[in-house]
C-alpha atoms as a PDB file:
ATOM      1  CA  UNK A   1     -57.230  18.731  13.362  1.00  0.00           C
ATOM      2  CA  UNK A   2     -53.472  18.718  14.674  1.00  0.00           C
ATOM      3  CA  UNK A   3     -51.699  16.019  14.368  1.00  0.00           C
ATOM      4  CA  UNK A   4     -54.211  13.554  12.566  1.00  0.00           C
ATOM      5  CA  UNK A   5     -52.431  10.432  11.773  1.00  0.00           C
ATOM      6  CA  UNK A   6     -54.394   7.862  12.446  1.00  0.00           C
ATOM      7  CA  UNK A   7     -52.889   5.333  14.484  1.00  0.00           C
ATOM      8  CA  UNK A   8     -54.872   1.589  13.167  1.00  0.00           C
ATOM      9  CA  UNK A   9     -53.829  -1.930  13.897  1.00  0.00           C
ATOM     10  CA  UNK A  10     -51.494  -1.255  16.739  1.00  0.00           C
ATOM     11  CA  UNK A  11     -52.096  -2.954  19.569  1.00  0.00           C
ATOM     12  CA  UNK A  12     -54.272  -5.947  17.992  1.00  0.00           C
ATOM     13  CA  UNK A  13     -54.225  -7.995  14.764  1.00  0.00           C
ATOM     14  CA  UNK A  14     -57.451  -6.947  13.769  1.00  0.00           C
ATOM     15  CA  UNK A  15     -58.149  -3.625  12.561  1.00  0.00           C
ATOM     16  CA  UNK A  16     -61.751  -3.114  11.305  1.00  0.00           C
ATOM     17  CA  UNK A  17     -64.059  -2.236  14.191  1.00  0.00           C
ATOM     18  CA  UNK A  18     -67.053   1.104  15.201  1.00  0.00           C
ATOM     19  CA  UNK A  19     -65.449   4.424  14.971  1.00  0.00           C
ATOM     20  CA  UNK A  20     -66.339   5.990  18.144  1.00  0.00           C
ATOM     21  CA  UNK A  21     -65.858   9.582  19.452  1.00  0.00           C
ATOM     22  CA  UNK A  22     -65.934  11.396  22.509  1.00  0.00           C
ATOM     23  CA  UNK A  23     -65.662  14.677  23.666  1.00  0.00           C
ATOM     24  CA  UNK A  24     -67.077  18.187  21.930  1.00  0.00           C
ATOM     25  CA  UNK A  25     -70.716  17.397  19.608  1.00  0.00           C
ATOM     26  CA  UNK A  26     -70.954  20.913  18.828  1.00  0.00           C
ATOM     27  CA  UNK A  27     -70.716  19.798  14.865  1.00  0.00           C
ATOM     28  CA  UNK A  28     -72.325  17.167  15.090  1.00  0.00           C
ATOM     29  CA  UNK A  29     -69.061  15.276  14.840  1.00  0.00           C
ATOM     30  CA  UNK A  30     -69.120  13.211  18.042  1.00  0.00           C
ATOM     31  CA  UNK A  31     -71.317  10.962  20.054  1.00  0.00           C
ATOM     32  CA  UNK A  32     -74.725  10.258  17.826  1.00  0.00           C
ATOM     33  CA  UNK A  33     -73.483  11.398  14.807  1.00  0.00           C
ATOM     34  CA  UNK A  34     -70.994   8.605  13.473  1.00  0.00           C
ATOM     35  CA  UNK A  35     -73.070   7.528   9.899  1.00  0.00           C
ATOM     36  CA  UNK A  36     -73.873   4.000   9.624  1.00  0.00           C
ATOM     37  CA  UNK A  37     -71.572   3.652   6.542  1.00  0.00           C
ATOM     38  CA  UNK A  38     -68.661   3.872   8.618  1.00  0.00           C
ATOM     39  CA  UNK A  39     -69.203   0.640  10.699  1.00  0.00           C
ATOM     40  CA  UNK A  40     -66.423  -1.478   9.504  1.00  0.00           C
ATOM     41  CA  UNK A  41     -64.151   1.473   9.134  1.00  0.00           C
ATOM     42  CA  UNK A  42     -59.764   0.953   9.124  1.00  0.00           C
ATOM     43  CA  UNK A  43     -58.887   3.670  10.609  1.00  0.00           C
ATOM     44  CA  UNK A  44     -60.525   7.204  11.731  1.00  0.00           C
ATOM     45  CA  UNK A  45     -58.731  10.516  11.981  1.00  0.00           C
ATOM     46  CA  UNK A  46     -60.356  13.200  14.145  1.00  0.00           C
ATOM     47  CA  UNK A  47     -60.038  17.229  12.846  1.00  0.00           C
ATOM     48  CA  UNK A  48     -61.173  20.333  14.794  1.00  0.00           C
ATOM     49  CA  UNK A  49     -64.770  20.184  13.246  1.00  0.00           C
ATOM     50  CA  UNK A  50     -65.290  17.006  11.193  1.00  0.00           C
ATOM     51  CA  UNK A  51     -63.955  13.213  11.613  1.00  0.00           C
ATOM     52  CA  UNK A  52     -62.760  10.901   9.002  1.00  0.00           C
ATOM     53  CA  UNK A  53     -63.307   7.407   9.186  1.00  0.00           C
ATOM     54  CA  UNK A  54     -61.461   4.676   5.995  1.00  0.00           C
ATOM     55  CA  UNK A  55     -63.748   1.854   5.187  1.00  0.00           C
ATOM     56  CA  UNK A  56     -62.654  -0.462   2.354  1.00  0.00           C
ATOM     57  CA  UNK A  57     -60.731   2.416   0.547  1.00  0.00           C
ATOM     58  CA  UNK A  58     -62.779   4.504   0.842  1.00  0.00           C
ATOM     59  CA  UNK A  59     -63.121   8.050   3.167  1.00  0.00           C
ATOM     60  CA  UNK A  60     -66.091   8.831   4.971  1.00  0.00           C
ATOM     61  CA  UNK A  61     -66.992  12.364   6.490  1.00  0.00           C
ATOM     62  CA  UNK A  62     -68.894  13.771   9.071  1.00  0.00           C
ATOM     63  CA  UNK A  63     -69.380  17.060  11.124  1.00  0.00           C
ATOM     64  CA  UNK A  64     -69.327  20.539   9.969  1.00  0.00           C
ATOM     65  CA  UNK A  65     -69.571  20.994   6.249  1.00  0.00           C
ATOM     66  CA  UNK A  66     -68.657  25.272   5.845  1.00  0.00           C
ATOM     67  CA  UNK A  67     -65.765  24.627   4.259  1.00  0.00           C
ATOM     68  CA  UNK A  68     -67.236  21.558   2.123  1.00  0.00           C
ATOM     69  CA  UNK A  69     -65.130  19.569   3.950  1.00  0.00           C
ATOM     70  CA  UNK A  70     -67.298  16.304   4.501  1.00  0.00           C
ATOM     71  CA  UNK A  71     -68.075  16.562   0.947  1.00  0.00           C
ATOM     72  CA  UNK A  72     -65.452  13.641  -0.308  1.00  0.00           C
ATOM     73  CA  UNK A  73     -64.223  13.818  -3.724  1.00  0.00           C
ATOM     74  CA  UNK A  74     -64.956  10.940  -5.814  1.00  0.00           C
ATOM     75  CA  UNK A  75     -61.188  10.420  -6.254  1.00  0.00           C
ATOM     76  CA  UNK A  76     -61.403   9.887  -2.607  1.00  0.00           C
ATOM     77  CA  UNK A  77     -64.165   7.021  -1.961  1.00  0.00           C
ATOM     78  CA  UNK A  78     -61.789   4.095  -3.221  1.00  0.00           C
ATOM     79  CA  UNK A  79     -58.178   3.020  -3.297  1.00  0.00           C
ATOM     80  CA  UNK A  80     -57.231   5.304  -0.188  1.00  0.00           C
ATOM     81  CA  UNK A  81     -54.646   4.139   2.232  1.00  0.00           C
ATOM     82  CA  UNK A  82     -54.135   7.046   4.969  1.00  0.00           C
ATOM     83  CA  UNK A  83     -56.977  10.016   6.079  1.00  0.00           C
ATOM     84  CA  UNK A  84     -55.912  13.197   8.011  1.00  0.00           C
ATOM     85  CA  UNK A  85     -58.357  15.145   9.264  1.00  0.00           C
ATOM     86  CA  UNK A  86     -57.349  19.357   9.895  1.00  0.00           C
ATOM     87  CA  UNK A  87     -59.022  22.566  11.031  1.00  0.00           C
ATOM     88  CA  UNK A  88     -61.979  21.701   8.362  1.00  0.00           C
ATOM     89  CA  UNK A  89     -60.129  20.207   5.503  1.00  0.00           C
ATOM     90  CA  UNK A  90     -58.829  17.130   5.084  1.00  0.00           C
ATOM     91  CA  UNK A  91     -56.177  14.844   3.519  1.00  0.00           C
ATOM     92  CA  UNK A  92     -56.276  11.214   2.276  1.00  0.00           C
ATOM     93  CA  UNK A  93     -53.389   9.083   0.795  1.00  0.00           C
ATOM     94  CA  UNK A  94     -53.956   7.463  -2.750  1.00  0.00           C
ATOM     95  CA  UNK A  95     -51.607   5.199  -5.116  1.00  0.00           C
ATOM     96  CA  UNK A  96     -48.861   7.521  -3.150  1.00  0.00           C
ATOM     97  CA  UNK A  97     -50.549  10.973  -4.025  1.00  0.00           C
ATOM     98  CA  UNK A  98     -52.321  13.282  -1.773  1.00  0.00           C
ATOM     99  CA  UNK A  99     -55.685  14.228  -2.417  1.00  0.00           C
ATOM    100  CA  UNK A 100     -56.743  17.460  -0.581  1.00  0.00           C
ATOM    101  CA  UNK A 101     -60.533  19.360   0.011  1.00  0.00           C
ATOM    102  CA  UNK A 102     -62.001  21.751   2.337  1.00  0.00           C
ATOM    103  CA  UNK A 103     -60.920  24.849   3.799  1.00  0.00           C
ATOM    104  CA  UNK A 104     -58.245  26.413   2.012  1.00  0.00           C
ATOM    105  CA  UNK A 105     -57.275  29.863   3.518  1.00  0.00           C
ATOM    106  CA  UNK A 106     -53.581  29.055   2.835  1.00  0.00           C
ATOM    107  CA  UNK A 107     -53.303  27.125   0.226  1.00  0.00           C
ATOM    108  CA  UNK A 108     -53.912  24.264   2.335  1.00  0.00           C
ATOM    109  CA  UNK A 109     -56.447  22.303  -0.150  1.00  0.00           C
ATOM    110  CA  UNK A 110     -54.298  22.700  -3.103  1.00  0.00           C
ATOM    111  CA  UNK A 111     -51.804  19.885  -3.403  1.00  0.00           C
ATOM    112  CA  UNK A 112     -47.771  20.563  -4.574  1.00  0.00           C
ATOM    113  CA  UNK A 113     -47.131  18.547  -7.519  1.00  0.00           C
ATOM    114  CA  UNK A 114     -44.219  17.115  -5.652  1.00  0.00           C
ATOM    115  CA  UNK A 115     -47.249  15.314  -3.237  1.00  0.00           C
ATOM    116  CA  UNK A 116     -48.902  13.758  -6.180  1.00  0.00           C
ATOM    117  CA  UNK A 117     -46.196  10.911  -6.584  1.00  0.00           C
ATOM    118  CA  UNK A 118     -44.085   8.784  -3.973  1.00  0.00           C
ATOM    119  CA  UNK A 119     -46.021   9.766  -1.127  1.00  0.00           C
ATOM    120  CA  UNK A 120     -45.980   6.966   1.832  1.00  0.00           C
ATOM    121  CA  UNK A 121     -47.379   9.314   4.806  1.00  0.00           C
ATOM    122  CA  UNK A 122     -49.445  12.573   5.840  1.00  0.00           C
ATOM    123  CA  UNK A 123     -50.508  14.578   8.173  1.00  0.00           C
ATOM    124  CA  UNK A 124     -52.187  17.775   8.681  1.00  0.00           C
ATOM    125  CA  UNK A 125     -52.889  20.651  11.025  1.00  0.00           C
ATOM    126  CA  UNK A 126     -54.571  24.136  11.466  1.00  0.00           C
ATOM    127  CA  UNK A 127     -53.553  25.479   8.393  1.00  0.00           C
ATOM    128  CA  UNK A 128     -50.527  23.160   6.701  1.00  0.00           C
ATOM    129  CA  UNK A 129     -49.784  19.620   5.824  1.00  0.00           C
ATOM    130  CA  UNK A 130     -46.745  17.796   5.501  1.00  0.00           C
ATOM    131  CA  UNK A 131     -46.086  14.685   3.460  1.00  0.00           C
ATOM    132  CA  UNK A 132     -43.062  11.856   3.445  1.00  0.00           C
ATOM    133  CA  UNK A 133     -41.764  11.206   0.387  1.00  0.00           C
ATOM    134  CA  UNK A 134     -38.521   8.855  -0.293  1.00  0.00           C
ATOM    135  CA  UNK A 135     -37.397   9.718   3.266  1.00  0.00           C
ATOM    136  CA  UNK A 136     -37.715  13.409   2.810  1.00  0.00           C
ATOM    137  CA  UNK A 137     -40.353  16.080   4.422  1.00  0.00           C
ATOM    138  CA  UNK A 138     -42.911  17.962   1.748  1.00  0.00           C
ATOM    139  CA  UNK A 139     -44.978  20.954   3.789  1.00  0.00           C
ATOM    140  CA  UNK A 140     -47.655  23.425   2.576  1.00  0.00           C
ATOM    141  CA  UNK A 141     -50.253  25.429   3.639  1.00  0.00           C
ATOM    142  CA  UNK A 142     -49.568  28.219   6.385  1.00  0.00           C
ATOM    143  CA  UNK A 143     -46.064  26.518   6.241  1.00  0.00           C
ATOM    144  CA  UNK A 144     -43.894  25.408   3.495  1.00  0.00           C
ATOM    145  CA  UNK A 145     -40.355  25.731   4.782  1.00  0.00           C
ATOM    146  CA  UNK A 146     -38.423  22.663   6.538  1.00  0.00           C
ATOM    147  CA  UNK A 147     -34.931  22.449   7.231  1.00  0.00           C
ATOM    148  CA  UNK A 148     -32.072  20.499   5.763  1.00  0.00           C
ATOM    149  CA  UNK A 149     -32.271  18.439   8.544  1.00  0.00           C
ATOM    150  CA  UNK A 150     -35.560  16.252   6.919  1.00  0.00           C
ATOM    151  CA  UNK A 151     -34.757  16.239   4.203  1.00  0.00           C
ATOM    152  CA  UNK A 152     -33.604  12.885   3.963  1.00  0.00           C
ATOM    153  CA  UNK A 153     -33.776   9.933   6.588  1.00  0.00           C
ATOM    154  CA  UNK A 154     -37.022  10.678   7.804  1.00  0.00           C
ATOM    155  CA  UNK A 155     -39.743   7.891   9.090  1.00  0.00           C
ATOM    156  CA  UNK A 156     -42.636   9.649  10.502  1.00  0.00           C
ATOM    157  CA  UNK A 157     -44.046  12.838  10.569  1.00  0.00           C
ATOM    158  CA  UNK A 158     -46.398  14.583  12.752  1.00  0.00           C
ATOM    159  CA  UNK A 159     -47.805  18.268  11.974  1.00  0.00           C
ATOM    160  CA  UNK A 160     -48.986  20.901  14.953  1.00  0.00           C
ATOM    161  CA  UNK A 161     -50.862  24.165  15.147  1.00  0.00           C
ATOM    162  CA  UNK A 162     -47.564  25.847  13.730  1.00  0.00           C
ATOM    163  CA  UNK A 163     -44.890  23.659  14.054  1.00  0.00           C
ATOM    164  CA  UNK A 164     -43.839  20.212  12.176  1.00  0.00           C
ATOM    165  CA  UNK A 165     -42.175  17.529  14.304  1.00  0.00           C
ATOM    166  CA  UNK A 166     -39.795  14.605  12.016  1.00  0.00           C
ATOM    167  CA  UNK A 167     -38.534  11.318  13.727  1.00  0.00           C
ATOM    168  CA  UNK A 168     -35.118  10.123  11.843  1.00  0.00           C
ATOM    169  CA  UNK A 169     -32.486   8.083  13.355  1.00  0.00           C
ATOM    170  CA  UNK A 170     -35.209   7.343  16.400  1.00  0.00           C
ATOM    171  CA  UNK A 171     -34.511  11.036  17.402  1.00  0.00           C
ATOM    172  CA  UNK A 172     -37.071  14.169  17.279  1.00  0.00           C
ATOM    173  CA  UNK A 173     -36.521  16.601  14.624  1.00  0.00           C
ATOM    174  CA  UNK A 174     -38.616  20.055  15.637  1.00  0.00           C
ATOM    175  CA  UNK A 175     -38.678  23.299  13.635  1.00  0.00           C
ATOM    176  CA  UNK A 176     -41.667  26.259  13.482  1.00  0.00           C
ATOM    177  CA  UNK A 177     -43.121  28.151  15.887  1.00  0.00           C
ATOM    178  CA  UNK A 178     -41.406  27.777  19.349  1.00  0.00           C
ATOM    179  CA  UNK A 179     -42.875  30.154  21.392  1.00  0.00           C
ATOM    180  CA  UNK A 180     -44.039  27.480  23.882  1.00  0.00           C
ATOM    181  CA  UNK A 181     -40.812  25.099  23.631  1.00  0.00           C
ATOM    182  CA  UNK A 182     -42.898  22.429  21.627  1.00  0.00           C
ATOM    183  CA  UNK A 183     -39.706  22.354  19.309  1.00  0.00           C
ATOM    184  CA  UNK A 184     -37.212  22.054  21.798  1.00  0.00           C
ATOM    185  CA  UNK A 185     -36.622  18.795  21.563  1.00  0.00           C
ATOM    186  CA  UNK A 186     -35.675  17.051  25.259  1.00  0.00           C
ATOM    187  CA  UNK A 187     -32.482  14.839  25.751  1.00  0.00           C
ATOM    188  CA  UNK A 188     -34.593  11.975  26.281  1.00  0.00           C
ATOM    189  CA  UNK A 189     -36.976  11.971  22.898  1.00  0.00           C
ATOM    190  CA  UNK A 190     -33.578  12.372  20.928  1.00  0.00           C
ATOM    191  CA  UNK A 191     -32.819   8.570  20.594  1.00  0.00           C
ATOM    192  CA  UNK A 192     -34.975   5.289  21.010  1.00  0.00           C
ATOM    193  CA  UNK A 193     -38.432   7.001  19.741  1.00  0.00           C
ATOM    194  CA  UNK A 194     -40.656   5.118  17.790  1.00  0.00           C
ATOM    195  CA  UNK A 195     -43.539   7.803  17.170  1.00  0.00           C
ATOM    196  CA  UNK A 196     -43.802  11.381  17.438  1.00  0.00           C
ATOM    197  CA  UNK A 197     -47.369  13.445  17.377  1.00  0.00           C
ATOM    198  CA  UNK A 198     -47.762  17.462  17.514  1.00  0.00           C
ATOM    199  CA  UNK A 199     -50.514  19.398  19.118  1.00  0.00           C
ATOM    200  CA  UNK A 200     -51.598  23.107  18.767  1.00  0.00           C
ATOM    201  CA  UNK A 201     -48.316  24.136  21.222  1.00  0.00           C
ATOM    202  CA  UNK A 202     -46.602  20.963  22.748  1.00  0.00           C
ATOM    203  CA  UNK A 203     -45.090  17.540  21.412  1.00  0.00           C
ATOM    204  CA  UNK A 204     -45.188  14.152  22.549  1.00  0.00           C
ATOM    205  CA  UNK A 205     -43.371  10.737  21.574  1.00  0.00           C
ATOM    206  CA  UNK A 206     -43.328   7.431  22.451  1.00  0.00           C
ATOM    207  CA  UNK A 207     -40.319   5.969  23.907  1.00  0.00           C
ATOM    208  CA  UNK A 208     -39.902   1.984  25.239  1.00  0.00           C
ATOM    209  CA  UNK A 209     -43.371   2.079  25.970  1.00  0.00           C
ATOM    210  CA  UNK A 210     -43.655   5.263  27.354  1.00  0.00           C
ATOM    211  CA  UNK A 211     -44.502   8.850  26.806  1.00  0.00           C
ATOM    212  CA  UNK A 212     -42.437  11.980  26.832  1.00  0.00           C
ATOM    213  CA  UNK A 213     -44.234  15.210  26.278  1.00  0.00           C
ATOM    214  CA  UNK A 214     -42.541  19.227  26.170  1.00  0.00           C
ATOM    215  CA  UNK A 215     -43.971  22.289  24.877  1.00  0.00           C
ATOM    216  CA  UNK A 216     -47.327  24.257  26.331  1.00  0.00           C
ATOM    217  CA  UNK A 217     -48.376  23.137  29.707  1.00  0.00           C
ATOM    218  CA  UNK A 218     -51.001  24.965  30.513  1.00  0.00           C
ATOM    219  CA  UNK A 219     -53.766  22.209  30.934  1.00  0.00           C
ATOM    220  CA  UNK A 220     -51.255  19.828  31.925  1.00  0.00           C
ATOM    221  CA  UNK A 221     -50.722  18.571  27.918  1.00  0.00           C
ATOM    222  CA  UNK A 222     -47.088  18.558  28.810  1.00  0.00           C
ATOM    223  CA  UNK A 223     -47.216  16.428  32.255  1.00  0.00           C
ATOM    224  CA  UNK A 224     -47.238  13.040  31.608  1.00  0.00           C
ATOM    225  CA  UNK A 225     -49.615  10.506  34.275  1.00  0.00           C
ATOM    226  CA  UNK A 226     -48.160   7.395  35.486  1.00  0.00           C
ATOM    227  CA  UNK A 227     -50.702   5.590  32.975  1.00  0.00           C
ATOM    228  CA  UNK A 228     -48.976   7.129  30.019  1.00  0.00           C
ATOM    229  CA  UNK A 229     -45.614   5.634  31.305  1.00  0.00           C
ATOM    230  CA  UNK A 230     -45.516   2.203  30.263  1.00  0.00           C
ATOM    231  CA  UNK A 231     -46.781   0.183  28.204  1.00  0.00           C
ATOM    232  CA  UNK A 232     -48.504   2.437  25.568  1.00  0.00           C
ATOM    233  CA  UNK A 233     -48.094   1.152  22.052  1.00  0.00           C
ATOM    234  CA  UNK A 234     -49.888   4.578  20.224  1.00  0.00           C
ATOM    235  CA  UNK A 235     -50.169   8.345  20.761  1.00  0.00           C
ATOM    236  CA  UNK A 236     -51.960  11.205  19.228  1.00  0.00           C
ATOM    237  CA  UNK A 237     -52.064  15.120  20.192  1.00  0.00           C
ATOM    238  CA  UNK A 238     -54.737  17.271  19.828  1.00  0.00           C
ATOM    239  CA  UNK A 239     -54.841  20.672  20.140  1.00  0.00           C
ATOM    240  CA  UNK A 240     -54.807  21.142  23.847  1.00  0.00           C
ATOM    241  CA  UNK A 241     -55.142  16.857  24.992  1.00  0.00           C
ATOM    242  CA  UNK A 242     -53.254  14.010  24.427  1.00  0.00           C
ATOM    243  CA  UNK A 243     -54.679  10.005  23.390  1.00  0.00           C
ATOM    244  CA  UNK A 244     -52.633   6.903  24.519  1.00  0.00           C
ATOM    245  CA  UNK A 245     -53.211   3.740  23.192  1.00  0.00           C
ATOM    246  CA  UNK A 246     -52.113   1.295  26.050  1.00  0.00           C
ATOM    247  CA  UNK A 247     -51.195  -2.506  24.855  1.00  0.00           C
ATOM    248  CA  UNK A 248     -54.296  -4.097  26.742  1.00  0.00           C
ATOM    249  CA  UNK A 249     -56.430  -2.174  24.026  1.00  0.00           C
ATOM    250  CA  UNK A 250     -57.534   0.247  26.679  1.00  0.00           C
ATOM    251  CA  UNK A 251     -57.245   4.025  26.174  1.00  0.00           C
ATOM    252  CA  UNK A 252     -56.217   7.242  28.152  1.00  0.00           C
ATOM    253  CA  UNK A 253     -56.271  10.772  27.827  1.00  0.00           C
ATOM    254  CA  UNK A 254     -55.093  14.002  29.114  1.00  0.00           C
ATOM    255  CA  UNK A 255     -54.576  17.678  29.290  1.00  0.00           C
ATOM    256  CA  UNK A 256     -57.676  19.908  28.341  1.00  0.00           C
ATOM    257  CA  UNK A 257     -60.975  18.709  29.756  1.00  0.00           C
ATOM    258  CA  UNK A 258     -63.081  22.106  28.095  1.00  0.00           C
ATOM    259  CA  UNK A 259     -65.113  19.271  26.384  1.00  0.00           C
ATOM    260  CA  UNK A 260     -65.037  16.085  28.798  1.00  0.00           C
ATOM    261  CA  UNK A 261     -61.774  15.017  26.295  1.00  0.00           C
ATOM    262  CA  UNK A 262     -59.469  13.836  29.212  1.00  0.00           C
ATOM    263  CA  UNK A 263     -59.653  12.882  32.758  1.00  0.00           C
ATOM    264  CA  UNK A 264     -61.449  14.598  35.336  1.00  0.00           C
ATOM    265  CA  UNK A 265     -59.121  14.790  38.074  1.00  0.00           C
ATOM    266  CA  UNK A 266     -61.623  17.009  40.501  1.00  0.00           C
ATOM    267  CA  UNK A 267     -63.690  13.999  41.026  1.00  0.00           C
ATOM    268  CA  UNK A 268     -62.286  11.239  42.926  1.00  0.00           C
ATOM    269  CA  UNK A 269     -61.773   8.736  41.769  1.00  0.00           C
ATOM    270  CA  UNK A 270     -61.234  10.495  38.736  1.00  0.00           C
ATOM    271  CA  UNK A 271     -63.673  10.143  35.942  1.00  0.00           C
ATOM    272  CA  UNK A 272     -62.545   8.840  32.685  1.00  0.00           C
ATOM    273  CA  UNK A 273     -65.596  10.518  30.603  1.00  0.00           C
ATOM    274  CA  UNK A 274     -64.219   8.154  26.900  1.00  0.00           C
ATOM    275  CA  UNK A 275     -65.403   5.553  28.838  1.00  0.00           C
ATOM    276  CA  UNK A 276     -68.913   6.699  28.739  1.00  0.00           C
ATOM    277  CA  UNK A 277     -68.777   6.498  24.566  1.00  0.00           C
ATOM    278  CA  UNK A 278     -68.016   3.244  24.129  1.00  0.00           C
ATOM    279  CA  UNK A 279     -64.802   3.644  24.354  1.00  0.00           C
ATOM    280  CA  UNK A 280     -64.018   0.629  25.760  1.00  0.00           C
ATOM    281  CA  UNK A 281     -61.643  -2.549  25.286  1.00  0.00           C
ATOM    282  CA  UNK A 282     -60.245  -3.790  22.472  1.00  0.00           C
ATOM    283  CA  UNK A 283     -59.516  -0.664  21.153  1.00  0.00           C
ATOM    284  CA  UNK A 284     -57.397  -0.740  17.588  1.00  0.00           C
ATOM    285  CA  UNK A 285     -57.044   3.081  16.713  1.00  0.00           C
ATOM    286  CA  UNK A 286     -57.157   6.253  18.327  1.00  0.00           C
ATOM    287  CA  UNK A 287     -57.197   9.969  17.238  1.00  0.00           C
ATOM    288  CA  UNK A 288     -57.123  13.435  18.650  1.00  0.00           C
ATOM    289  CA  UNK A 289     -58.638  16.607  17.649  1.00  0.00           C
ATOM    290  CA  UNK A 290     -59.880  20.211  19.177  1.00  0.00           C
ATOM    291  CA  UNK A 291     -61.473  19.002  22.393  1.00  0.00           C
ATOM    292  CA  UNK A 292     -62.702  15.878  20.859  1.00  0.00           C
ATOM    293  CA  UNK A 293     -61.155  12.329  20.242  1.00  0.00           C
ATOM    294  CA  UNK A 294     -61.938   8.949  18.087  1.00  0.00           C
ATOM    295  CA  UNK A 295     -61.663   5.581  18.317  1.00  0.00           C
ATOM    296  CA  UNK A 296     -61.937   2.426  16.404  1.00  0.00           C
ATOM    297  CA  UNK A 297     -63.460  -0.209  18.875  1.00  0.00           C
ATOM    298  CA  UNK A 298     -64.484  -3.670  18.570  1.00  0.00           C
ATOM    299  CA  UNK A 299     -68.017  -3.346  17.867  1.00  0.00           C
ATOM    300  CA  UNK A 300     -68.854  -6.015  20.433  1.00  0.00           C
ATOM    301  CA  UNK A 301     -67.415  -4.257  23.207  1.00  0.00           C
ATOM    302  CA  UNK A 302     -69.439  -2.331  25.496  1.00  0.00           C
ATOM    303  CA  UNK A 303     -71.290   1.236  25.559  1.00  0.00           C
ATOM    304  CA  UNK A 304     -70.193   2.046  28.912  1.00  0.00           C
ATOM    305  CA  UNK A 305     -66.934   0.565  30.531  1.00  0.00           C
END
């Protein structure tokens, strides 16, 4: 998946609840196909073809499996803090070292020795991952260069389809590909940002409650709705869509709609089709994949909002 983060505990005090998705089924990673074993999950990251969900420690996997990837190493099923779920491999966070399986066309699946030590955050993408380590930026995969520039200072990371996105100082750090603007970095995300997330061509951030979003427009990723400007207290991209975490515990989406991911704007009123998943408030987590998005719900709210 780009951008895979998972976002947990946010906008509530608790932060075990149903991992829900919404969106594309076609690998049997959505609606219908959550296991059992992840009721009670922490967090949930959702990749391209296969979701994640962290339940006491442990990393649970399900979707497509061409690539092995919902095959979790025993090193993975306890003492895990973070999961990031990419284009059909996967990440999780453990004792401070990165743990890797999956799809490994670019090295993707084989972890740096500098990621196996000190480690506080990941996140993956297509093809690369990046890792945070004592305030400094660690990338492989498709991509292993970062500039100077993250080396140091750095509090959150967020990788995209083929470009890495750093927040230090509260301003966005950008660097890759740029052949859509997602790394040119707008006056306004350059102080006061609190989170940052990366999609397949465009970049978004969090700001005082709001959202500011640059890069690819071209299923309206990049325009942000009135309901993703205020009061928002978690973001994730995916590859074409964006997830908002609003501080009520509800949810919004936008951009792409290929797979009923966002908001139908030709119907009026518009139809929010998450809503029709279960994805309904409280809401704790969210994630963001290809055309498909999570969430961790309180598993006594509702089936249909």
């Amino acid at each position: 998946m780009i951008a895979t983060v998972s976002l947990s505990g946010v906008a509530h005090a608790v932060s075990i609840g149903e991992p829900r998705p919404w969106g594309s089924n076609d690998y049997a990673q959505g609606q219908g196909s959550v296991p059992a074993s992840a009721l009670g999950a922490s967090a949930v990251s959702a990749g391209a073809l296969t979701h994640l969900a962290l339940k006491n420690g442990g990393v649970i996997a399900w979707g497509n499996n061409s690539y092995q990837q919902t095959d979790v190493p025993a090193a993975a099923t306890s003492g895990v803090s973070a999961i990031a779920a990419g284009w059909a491999h996967e990440l999780a966070l453990k004792n401070g070292g990165v743990i890797a399986w999956g799809n490994g066309f670019y090295g993707q699946n084989v972890v740096p020795a500098a990621a196996t030590a000190g480690v506080t955050a990941i996140s993956t993408s297509a093809y690369f991952n990046l890792a945070l380590k004592n305030g400094g930026v660690l990338s492989w995969g498709s991509r292993t260069v970062v500039p100077a520039t993250v080396s140091s200072g750095v509090t959150a990371i967020s990788a995209g389809g083929d470009h890495g996105l750093a927040l230090k100082n509260g301003g966005v750090i950008g660097w890759g590909s740029n052949g859509k603007g997602q790394i040119t970095v707008p006056a306004a995300a350059t102080s006061g940002v609190s989170s940052v997330s990366a999609g397949l061509r465009h970049s978004i951030a969090l700001k005082n409650g709001g959202v500011i979003a640059w890069g690819d427009n071209s299923a309206g990723q990049a325009t942000v709705p009135p309901e993703a400007q205020s009061g928002v207290v978690a973001i994730d991209a995916g590859f074409n869509h964006n997830v908002a975490l609003k501080s009520d515990g509800s949810v919004f989406a936008w951009g792409s709609n290929v797979k009923q991911e966002s908001r139908d704007t030709s119907s009026e009123p518009p139809t929010d089709f998450w809503k029709f998943s279960g994805v309904c408030a409280p809401v704790y987590a969210i994630s963001a994949g290809d055309s498909t998005g999570i969430a961790l719900v309180d598993p006594a709210a509702p089936y249909f909002c």
